[in-house]
PDB file of N, CA and C in Angstrom:
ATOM      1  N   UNK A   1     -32.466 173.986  97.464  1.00  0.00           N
ATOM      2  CA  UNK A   1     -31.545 173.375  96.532  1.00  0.00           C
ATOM      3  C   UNK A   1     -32.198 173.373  95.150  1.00  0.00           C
ATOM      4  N   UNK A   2     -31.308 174.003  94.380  1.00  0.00           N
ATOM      5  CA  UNK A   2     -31.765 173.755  92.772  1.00  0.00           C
ATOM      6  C   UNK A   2     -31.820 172.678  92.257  1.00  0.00           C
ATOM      7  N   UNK A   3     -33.028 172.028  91.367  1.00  0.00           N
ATOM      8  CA  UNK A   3     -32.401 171.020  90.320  1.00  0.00           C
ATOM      9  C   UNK A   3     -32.305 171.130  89.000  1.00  0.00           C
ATOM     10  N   UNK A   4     -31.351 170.080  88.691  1.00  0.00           N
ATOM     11  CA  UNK A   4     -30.661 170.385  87.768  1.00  0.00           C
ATOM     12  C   UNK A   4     -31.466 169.367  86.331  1.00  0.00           C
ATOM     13  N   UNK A   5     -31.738 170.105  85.589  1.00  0.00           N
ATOM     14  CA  UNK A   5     -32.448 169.607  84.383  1.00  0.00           C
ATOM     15  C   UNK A   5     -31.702 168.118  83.588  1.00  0.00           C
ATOM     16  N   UNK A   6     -32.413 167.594  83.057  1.00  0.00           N
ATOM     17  CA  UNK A   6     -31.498 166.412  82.184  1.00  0.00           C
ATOM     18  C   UNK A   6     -31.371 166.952  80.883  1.00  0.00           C
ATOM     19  N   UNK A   7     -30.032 167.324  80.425  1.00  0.00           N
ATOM     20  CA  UNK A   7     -29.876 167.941  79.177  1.00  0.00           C
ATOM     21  C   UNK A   7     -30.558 166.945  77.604  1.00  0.00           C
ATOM     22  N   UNK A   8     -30.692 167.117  76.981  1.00  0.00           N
ATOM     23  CA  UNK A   8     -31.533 166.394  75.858  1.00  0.00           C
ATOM     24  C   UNK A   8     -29.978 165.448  75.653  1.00  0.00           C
ATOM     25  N   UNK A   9     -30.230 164.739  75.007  1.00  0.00           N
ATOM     26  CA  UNK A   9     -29.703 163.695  74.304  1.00  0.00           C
ATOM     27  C   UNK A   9     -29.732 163.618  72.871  1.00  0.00           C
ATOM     28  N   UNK A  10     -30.442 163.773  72.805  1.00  0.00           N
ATOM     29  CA  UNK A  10     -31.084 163.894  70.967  1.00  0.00           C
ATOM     30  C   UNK A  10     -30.965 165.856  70.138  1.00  0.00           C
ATOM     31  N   UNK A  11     -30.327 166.410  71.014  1.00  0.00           N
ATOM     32  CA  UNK A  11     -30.468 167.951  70.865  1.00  0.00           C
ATOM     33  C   UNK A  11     -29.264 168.349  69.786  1.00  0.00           C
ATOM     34  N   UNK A  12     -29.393 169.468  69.008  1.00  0.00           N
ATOM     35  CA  UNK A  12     -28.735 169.382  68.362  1.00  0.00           C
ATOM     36  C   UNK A  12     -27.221 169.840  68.945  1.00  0.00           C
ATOM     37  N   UNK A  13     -25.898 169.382  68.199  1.00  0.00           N
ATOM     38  CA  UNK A  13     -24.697 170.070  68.406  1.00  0.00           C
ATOM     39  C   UNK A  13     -24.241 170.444  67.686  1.00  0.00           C
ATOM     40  N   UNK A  14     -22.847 171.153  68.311  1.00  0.00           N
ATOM     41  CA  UNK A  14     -21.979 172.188  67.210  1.00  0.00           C
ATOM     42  C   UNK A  14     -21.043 172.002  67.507  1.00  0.00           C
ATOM     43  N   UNK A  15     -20.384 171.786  66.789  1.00  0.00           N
ATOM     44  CA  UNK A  15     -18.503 171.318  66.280  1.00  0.00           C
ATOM     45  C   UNK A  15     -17.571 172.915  66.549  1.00  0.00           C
ATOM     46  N   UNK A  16     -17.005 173.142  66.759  1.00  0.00           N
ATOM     47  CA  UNK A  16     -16.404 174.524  66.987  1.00  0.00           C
ATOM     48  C   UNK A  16     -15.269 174.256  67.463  1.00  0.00           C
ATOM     49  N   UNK A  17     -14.461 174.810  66.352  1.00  0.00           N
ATOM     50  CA  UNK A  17     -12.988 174.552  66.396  1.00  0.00           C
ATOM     51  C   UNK A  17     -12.040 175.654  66.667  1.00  0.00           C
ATOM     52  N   UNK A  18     -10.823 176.145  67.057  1.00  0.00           N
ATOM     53  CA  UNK A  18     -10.064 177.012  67.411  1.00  0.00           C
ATOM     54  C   UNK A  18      -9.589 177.435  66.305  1.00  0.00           C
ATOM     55  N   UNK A  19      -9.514 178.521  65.692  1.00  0.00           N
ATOM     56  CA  UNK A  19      -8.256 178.691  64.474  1.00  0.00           C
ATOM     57  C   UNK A  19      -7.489 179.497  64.324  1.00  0.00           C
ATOM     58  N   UNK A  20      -7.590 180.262  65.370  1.00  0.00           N
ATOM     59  CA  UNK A  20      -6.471 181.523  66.106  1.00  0.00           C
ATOM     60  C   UNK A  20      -5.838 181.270  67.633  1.00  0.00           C
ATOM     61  N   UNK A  21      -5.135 181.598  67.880  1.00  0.00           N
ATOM     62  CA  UNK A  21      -4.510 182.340  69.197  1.00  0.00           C
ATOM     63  C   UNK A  21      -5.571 183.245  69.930  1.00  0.00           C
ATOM     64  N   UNK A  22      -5.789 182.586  71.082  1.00  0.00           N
ATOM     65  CA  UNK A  22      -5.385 184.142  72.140  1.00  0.00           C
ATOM     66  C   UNK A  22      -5.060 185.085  71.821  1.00  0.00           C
ATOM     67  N   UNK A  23      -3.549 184.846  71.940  1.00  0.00           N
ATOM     68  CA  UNK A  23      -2.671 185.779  72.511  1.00  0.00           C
ATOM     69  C   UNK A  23      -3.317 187.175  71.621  1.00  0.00           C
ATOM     70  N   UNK A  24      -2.857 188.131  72.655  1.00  0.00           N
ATOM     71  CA  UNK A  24      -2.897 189.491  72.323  1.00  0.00           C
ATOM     72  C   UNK A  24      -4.454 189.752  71.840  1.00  0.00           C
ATOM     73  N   UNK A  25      -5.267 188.764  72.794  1.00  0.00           N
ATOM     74  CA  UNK A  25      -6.771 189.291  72.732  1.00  0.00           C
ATOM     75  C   UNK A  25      -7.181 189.588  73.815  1.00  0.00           C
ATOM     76  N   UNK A  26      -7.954 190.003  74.321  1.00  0.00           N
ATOM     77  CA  UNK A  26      -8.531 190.219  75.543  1.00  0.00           C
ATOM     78  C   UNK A  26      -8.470 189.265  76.294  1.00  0.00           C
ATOM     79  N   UNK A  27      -8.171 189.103  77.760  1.00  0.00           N
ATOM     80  CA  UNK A  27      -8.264 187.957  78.348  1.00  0.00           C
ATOM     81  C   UNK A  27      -9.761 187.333  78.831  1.00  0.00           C
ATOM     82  N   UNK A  28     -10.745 188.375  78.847  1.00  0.00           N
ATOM     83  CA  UNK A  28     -11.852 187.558  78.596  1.00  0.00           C
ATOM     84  C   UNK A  28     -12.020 186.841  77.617  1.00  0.00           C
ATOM     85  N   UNK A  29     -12.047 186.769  76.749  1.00  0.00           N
ATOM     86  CA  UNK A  29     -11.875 186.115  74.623  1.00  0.00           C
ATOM     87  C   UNK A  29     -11.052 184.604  74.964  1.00  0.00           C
ATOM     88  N   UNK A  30      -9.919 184.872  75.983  1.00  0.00           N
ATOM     89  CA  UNK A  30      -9.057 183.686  76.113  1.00  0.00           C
ATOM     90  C   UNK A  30      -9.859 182.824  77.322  1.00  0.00           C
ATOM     91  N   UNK A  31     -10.562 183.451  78.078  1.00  0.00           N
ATOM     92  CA  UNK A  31     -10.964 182.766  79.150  1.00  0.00           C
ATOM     93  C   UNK A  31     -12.470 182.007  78.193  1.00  0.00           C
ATOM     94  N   UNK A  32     -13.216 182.424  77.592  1.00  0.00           N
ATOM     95  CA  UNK A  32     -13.940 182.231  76.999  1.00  0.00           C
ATOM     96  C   UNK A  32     -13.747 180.840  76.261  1.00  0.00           C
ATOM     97  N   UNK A  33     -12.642 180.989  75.184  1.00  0.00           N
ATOM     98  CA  UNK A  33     -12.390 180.078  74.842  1.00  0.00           C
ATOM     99  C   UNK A  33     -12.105 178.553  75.560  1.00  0.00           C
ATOM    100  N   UNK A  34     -11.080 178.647  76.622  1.00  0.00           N
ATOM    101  CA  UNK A  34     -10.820 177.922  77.167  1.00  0.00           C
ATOM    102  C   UNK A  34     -12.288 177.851  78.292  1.00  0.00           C
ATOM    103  N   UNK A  35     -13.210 178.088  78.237  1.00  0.00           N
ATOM    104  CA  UNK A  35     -14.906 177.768  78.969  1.00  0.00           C
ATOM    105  C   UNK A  35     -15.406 176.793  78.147  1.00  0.00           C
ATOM    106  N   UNK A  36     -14.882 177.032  76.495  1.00  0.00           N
ATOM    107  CA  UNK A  36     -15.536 176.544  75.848  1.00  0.00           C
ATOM    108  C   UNK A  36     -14.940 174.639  75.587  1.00  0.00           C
ATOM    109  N   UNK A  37     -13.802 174.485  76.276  1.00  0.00           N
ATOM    110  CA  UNK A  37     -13.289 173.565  76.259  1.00  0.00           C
ATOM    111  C   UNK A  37     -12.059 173.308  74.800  1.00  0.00           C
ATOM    112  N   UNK A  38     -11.809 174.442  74.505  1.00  0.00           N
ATOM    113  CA  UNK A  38     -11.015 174.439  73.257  1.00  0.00           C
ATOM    114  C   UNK A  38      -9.053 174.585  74.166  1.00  0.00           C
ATOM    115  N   UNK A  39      -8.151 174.114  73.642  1.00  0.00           N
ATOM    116  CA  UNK A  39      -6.919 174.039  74.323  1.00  0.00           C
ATOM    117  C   UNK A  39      -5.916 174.201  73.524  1.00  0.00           C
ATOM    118  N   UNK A  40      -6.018 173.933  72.276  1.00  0.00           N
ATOM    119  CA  UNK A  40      -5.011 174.258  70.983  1.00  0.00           C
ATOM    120  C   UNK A  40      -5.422 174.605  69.884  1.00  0.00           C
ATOM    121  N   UNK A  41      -4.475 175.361  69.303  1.00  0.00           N
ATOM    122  CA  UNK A  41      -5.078 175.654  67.473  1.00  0.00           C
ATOM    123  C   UNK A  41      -5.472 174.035  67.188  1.00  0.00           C
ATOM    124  N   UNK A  42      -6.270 174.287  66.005  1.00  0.00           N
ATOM    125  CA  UNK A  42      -7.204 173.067  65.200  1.00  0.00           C
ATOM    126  C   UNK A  42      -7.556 172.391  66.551  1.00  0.00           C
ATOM    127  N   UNK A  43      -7.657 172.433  67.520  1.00  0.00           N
ATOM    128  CA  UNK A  43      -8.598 171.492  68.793  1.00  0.00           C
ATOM    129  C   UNK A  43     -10.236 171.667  68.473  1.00  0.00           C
ATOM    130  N   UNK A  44     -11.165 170.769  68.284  1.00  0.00           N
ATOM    131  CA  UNK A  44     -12.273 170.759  67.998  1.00  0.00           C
ATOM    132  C   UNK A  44     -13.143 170.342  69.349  1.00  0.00           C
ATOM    133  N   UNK A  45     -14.078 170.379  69.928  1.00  0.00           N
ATOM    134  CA  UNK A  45     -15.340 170.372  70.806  1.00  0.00           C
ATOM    135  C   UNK A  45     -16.539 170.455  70.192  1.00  0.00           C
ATOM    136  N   UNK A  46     -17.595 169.284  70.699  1.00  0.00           N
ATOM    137  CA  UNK A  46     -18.943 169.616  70.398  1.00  0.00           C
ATOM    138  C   UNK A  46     -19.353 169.893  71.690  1.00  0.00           C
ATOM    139  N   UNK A  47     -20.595 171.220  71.213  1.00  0.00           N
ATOM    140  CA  UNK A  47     -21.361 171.712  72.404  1.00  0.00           C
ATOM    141  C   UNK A  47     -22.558 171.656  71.695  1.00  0.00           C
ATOM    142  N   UNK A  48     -23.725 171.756  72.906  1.00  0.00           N
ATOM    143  CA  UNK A  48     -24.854 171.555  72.633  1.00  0.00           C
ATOM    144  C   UNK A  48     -25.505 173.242  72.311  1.00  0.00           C
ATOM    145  N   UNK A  49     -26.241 172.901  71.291  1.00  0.00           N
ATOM    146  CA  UNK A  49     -26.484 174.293  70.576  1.00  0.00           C
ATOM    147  C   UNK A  49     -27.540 174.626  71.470  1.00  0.00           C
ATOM    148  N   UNK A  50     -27.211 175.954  72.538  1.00  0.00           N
ATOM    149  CA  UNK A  50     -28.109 176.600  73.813  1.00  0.00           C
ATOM    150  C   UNK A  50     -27.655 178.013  73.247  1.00  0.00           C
ATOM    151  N   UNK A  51     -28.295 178.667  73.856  1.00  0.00           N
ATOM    152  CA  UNK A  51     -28.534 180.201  73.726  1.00  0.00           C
ATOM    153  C   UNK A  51     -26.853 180.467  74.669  1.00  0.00           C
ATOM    154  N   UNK A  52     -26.506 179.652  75.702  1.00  0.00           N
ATOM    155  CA  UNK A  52     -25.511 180.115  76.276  1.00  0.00           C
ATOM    156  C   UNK A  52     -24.020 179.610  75.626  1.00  0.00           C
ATOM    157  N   UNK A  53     -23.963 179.182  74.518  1.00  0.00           N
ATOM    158  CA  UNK A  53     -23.279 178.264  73.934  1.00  0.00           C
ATOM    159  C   UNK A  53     -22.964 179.103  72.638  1.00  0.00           C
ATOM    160  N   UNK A  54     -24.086 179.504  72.071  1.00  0.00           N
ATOM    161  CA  UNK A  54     -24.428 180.521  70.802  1.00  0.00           C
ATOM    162  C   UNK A  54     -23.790 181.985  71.670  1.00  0.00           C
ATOM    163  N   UNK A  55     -24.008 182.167  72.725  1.00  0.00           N
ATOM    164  CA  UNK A  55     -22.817 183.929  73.240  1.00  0.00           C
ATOM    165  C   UNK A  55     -21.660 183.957  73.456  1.00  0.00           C
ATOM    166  N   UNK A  56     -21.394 182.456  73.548  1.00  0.00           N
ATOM    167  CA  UNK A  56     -20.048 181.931  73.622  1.00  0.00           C
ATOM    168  C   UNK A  56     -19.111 182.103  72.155  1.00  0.00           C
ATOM    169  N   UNK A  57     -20.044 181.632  71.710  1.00  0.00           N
ATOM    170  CA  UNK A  57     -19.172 181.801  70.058  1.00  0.00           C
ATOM    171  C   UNK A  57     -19.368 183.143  69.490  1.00  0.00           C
ATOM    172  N   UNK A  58     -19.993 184.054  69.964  1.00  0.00           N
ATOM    173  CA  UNK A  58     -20.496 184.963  69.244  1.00  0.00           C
ATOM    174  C   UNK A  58     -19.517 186.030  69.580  1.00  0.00           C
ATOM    175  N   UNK A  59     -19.005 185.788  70.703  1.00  0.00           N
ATOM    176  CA  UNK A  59     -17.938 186.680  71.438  1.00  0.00           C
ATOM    177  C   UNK A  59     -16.707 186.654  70.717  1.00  0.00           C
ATOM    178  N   UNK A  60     -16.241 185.154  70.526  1.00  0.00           N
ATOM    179  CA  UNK A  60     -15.109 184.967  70.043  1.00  0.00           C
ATOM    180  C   UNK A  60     -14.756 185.062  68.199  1.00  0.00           C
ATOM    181  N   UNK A  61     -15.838 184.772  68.053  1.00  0.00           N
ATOM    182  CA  UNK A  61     -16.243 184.522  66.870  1.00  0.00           C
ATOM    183  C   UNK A  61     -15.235 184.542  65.599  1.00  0.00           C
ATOM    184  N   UNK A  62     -14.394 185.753  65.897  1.00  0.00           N
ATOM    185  CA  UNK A  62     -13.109 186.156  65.433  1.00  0.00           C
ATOM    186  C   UNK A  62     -11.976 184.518  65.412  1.00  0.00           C
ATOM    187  N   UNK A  63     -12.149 183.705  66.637  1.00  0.00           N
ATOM    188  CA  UNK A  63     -10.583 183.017  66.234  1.00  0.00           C
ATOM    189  C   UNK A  63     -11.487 181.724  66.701  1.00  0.00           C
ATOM    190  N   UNK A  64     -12.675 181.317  66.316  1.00  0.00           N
ATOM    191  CA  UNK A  64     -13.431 179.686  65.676  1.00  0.00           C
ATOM    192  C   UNK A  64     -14.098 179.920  64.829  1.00  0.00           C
ATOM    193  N   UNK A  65     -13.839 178.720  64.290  1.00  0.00           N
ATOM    194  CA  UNK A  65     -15.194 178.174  63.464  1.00  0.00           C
ATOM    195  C   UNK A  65     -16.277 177.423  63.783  1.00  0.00           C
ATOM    196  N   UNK A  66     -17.119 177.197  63.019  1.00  0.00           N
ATOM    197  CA  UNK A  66     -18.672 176.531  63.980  1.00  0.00           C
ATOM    198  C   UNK A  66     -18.877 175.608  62.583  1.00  0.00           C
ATOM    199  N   UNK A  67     -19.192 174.436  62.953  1.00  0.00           N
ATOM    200  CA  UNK A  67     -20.212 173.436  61.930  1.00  0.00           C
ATOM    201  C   UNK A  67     -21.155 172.747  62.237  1.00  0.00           C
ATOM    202  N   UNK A  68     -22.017 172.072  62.155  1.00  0.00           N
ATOM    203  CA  UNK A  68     -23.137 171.773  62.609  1.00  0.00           C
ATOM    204  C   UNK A  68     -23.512 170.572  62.406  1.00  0.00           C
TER     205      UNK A  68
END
């Protein structure tokens, strides 16, 4: 059995907001998004700034924005 790390608390995050559609993108791009916990235009989420978090946005990059 794996264990599972205690994520920092104090680590930095990132604000990343939706500002496009999906539609008529790849459905990976849409699945992505919605991984990322985003559900509507202007819907905002903070994630914790990880290397797996940073490929996340980097993919989509096209329809969010990121603030810090």
């Amino acid at each position: 059995m794996s264990k599972k790390t205690a994520s920092k608390t104090g680590g930095k995050r990132l604000t990343v907001t939706l500002i496009r559609s999906t539609i008529g993108f790849n459905r990976t791009q849409a699945e992505t998004v919605r991984g990322m916990g985003l559900r509507r235009i202007r819907h905002s989420v903070e994630l914790p700034d990880t290397p797996e978090t940073r490929g996340m946005i980097l993919k989509v990059r096209h329809l969010v924005t990121v603030s810090e």
